[in-house]
N, C-alpha and C. Protein backbone atom coordinates (compact mmCIF):
# COMPACT_ATOMS: atom_id res chain seq x y z
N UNK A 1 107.85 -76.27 21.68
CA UNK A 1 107.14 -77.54 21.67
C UNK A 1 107.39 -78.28 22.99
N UNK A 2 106.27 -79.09 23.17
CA UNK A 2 106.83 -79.90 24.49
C UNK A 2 107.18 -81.59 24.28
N UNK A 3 107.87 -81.62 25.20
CA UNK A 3 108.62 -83.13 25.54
C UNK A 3 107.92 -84.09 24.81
N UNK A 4 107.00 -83.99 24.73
CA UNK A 4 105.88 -85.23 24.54
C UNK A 4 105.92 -85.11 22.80
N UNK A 5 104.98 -83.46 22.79
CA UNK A 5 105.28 -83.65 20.89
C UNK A 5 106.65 -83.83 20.27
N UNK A 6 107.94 -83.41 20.84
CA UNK A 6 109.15 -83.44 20.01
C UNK A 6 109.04 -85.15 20.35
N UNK A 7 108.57 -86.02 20.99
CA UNK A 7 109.30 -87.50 21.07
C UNK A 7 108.55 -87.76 20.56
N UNK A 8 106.73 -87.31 19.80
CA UNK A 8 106.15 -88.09 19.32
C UNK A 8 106.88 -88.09 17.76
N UNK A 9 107.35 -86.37 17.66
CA UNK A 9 107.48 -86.49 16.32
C UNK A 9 108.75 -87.21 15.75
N UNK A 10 109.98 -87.20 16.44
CA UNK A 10 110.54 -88.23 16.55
C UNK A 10 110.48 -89.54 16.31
N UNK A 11 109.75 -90.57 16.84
CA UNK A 11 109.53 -91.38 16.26
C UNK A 11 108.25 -91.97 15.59
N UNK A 12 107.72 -90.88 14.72
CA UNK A 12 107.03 -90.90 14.03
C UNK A 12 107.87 -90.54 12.53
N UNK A 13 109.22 -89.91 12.76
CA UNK A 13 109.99 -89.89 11.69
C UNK A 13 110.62 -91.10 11.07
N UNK A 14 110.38 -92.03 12.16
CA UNK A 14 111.21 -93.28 11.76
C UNK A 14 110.41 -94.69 11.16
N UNK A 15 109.24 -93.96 10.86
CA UNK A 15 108.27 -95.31 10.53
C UNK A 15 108.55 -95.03 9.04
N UNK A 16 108.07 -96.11 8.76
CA UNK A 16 108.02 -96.67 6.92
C UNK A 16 106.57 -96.20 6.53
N UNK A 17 106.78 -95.77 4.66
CA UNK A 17 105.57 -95.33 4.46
C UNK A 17 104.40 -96.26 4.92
N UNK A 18 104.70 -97.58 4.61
CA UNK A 18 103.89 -98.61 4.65
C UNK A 18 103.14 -98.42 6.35
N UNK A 19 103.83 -98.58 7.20
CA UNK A 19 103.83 -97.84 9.02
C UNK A 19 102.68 -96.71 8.98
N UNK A 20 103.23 -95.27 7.93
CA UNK A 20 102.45 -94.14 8.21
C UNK A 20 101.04 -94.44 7.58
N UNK A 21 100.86 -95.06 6.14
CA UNK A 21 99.64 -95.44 6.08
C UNK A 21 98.61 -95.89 6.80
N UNK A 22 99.06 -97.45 7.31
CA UNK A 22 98.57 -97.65 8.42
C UNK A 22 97.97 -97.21 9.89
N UNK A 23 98.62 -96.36 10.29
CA UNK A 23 98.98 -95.38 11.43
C UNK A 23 97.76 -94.23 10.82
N UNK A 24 97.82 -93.79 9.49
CA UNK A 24 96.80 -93.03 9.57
C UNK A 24 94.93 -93.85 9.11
N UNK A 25 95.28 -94.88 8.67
CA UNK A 25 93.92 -95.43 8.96
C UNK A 25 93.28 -95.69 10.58
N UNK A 26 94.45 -96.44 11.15
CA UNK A 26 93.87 -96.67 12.57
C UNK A 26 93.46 -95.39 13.15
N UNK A 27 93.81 -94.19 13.05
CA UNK A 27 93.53 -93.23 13.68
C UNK A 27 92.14 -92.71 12.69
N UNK A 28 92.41 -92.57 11.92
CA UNK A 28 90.72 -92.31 11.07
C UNK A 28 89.62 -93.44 11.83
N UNK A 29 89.75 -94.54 12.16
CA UNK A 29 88.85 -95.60 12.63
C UNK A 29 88.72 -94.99 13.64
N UNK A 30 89.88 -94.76 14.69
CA UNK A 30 89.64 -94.61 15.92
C UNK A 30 88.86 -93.23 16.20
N UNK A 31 89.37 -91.99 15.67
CA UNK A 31 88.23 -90.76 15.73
C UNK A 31 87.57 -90.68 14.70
N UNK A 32 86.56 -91.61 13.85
CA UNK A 32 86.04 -91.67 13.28
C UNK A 32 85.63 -90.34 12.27
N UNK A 33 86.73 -90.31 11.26
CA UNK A 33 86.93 -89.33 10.93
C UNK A 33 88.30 -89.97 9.05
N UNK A 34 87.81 -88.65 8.29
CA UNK A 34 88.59 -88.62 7.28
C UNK A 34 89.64 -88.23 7.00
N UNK A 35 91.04 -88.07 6.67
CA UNK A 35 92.08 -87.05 6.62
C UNK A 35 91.85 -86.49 5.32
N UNK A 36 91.59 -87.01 4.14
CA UNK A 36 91.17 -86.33 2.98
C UNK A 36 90.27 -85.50 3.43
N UNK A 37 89.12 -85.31 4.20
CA UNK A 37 88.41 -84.38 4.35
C UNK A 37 88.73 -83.70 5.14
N UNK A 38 89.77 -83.45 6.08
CA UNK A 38 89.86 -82.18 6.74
C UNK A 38 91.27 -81.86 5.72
N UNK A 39 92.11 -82.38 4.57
CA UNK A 39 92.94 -81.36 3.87
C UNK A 39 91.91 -81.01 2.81
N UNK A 40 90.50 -81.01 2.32
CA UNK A 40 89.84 -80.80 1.37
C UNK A 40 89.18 -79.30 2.05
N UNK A 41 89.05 -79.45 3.39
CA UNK A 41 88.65 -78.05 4.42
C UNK A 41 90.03 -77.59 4.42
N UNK A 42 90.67 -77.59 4.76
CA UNK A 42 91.96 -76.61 5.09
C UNK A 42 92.29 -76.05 3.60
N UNK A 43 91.90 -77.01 2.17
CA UNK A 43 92.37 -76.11 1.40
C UNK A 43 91.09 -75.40 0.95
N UNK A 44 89.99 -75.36 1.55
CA UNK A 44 88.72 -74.22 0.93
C UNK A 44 88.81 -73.22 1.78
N UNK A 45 89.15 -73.18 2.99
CA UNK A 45 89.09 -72.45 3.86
C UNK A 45 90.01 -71.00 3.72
N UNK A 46 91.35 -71.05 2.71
CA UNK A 46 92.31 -70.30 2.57
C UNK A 46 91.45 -69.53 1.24
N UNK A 47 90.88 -70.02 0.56
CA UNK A 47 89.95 -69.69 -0.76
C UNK A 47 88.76 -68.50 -0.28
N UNK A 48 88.47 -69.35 0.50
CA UNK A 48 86.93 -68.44 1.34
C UNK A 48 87.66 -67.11 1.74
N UNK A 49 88.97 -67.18 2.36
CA UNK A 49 89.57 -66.18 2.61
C UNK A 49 89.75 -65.44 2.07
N UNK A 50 90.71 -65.12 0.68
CA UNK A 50 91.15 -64.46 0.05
C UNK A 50 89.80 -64.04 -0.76
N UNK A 51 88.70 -64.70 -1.29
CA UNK A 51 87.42 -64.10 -1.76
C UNK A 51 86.74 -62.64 -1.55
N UNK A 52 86.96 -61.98 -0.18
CA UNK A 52 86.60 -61.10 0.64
C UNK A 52 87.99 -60.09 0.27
N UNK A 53 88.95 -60.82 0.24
CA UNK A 53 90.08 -59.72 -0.12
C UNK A 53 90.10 -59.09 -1.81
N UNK A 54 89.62 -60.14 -2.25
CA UNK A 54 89.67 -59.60 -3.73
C UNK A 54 88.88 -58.44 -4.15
N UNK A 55 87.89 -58.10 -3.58
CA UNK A 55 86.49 -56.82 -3.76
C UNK A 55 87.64 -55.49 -3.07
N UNK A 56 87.77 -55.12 -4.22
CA UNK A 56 88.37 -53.26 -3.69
C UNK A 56 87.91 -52.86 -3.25
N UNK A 57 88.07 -52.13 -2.88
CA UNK A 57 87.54 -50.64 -1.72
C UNK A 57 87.94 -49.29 -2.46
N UNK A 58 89.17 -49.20 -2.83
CA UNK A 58 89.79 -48.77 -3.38
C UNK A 58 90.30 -48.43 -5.11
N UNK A 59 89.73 -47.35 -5.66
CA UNK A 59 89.92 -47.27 -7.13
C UNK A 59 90.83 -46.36 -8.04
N UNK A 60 91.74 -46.91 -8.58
CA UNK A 60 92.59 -45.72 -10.15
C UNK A 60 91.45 -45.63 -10.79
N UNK A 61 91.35 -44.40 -11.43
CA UNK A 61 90.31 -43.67 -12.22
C UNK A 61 91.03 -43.11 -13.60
N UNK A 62 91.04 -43.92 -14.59
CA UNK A 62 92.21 -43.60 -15.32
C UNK A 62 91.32 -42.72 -16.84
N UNK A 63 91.30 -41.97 -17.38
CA UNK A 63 91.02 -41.41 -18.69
C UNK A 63 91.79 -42.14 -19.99
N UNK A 64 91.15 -42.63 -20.59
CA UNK A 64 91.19 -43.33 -21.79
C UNK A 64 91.28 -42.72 -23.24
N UNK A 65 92.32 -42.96 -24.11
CA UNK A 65 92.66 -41.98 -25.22
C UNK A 65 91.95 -43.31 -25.81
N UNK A 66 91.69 -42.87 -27.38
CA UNK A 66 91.43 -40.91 -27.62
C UNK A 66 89.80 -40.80 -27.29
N UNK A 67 89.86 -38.99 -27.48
CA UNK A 67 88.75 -38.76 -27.21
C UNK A 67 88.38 -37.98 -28.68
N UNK A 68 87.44 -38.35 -28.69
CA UNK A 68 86.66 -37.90 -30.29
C UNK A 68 86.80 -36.44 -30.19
N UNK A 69 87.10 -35.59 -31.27
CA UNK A 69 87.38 -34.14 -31.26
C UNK A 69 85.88 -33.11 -30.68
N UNK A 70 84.78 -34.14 -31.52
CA UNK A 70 83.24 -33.47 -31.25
C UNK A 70 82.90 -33.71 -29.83
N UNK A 71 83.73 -34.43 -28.88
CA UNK A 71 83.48 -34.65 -27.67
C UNK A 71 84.12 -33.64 -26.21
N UNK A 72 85.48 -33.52 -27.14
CA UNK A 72 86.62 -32.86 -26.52
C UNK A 72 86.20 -31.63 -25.61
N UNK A 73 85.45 -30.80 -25.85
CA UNK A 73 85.05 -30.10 -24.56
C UNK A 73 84.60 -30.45 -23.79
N UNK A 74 83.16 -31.05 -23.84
CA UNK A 74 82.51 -32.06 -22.59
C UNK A 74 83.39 -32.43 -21.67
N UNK A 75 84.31 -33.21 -22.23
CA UNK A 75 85.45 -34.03 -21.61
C UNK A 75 86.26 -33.33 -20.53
N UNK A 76 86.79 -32.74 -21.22
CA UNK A 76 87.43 -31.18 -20.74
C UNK A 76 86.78 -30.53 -19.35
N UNK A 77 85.05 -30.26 -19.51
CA UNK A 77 84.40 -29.67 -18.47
C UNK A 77 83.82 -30.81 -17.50
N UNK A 78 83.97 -32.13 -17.56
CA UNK A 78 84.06 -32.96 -17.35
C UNK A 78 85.21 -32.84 -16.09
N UNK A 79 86.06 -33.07 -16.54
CA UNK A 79 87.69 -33.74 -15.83
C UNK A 79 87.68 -32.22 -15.09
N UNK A 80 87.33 -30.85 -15.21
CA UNK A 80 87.51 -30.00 -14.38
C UNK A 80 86.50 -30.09 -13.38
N UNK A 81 85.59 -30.29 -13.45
CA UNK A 81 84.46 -30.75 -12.61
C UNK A 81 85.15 -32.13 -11.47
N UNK A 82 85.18 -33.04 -12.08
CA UNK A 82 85.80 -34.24 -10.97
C UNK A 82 87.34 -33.73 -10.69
N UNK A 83 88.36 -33.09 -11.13
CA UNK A 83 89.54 -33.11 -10.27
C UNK A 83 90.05 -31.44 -9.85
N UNK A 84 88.84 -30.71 -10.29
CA UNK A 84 88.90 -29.26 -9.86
C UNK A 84 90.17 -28.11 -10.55
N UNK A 85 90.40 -29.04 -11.43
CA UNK A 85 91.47 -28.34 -12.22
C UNK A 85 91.16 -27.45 -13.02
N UNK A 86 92.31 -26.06 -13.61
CA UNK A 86 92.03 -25.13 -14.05
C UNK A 86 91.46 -25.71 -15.41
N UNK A 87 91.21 -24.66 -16.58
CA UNK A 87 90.81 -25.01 -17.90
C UNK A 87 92.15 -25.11 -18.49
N UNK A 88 93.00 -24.93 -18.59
CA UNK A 88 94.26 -25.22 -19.05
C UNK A 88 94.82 -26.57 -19.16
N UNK A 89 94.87 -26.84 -17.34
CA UNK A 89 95.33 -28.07 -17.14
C UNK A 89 94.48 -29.25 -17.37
N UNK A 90 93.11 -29.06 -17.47
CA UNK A 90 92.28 -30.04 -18.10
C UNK A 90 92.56 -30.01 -19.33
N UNK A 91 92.30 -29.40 -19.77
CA UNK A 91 92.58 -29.69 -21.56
C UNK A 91 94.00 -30.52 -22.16
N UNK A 92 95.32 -29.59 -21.34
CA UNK A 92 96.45 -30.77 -21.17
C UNK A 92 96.44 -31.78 -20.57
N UNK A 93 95.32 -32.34 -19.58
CA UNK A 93 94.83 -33.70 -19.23
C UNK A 93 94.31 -34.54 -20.29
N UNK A 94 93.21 -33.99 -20.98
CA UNK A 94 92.33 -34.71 -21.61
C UNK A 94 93.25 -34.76 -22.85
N UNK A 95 93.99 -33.90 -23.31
CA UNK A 95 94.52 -34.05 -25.13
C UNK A 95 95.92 -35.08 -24.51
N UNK A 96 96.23 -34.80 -23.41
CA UNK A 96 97.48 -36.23 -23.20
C UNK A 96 96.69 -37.72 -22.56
N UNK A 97 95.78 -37.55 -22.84
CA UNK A 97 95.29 -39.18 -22.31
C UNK A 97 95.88 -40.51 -23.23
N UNK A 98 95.96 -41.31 -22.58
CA UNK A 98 95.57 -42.03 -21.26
C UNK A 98 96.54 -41.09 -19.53
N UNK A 99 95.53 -40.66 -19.04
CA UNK A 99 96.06 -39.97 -18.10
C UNK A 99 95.15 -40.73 -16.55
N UNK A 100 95.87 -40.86 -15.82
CA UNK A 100 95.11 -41.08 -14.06
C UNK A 100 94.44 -39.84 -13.72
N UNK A 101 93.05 -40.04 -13.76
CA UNK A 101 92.55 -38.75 -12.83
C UNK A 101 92.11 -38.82 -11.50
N UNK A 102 92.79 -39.90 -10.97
CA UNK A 102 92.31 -40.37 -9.25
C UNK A 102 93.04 -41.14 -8.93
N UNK A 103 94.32 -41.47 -8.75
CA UNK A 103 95.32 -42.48 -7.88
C UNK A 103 94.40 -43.25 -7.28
N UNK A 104 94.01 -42.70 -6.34
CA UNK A 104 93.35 -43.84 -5.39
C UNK A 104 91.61 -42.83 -5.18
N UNK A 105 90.60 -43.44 -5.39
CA UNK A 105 89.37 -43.37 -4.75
C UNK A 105 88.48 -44.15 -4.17
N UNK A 106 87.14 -44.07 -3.33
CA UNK A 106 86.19 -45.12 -2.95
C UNK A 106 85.57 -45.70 -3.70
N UNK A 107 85.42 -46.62 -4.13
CA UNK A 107 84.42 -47.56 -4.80
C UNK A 107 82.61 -46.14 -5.34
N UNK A 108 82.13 -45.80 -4.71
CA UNK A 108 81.10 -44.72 -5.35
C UNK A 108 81.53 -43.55 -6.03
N UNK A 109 82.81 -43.59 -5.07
CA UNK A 109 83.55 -41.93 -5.84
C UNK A 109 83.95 -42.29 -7.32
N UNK A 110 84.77 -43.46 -7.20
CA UNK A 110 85.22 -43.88 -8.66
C UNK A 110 84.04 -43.97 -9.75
N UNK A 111 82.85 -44.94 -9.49
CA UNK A 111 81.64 -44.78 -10.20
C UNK A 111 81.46 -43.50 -10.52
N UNK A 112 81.14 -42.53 -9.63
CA UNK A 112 80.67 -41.67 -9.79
C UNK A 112 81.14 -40.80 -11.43
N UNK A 113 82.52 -40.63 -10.73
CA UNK A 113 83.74 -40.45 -11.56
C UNK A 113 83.40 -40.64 -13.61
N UNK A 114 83.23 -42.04 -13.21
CA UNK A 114 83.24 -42.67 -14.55
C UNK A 114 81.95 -42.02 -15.61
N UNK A 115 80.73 -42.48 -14.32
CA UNK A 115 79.64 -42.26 -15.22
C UNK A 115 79.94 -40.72 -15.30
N UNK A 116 79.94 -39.44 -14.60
CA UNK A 116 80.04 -38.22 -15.50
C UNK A 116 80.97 -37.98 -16.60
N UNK A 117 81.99 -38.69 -16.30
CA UNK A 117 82.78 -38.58 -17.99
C UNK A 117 82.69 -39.73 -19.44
N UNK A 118 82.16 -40.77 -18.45
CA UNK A 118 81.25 -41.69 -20.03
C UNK A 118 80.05 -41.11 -20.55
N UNK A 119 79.35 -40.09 -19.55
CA UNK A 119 77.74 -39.49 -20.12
C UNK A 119 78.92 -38.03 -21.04
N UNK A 120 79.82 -38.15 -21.11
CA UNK A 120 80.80 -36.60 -21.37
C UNK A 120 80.83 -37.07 -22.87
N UNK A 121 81.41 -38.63 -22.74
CA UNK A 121 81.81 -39.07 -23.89
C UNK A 121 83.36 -39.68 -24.23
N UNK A 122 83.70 -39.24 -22.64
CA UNK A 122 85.31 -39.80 -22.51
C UNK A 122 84.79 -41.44 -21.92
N UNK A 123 86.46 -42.11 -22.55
CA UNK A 123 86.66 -43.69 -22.28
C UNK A 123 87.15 -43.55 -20.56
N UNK A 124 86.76 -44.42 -19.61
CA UNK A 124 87.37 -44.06 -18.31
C UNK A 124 87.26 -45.74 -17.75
N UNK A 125 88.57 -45.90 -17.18
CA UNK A 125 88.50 -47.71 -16.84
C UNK A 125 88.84 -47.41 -14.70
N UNK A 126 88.39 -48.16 -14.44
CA UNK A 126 89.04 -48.74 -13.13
C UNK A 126 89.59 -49.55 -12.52
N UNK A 127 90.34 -49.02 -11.68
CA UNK A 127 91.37 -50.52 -11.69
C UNK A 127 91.81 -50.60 -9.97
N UNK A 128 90.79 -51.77 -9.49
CA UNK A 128 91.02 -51.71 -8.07
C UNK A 128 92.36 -51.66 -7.74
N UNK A 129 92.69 -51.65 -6.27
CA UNK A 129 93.99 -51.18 -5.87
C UNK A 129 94.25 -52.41 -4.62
């Protein structure tokens, strides 16, 4: 900081609330201007921010128990189809669900994902990352 701001803030520490009130009207008069409205911007502005962060990119692709017995193969040729797994290990996928069949995927891949095993008949949720 320089000389000037550490002495302003200085004795700006030593005024009375009654002082800082004041002190901040004259300065609202003088740059004709609100202080409620620029902390009403500073706090939308952190909002607007994080808005853009909240949309994943990124998707868990998780298989959802149970799966109806009359469904259970679909499912099966299903989950070998999206994670390329043998017929074995699908079937011990699908009969141990709730199981992850994608740690992490893209936002279309995950769709993708879902709708061939909801048209299968399996439950499948996503859960951005």
């Amino acid at each position: 900081m320089s000389a000037q701001i550490e002495e302003l803030v200085e004795k700006l520490s030593h005024l009375s609330v009654l002082d800082m009130a004041k002190l901040k009207t004259a300065l609202e008069d003088k740059w004709g201007v609100k202080a409620a409205v620029a902390v009403a911007a500073a706090a939308a502005a952190p909002a607007e921010a994080a808005a853009p962060a909240s949309e994943s990119t990124e998707f868990m692709v998780t298989l959802e128990a149970p799966i109806p017995d009359d469904k259970k193969i679909g499912v099966i040729k299903a989950v070998r189809e999206v994670t390329g797994l043998g017929l074995k290990e699908a079937k011990e996928m699908v009969e141990g669900a709730p199981k992850v069949l994608k740690a992490s995927a893209p936002k279309a891949e995950a769709e993708e994902i879902s709708k061939k095993l909801s048209a299968a008949g399996a439950k499948v949720t996503l859960k951005g990352l």
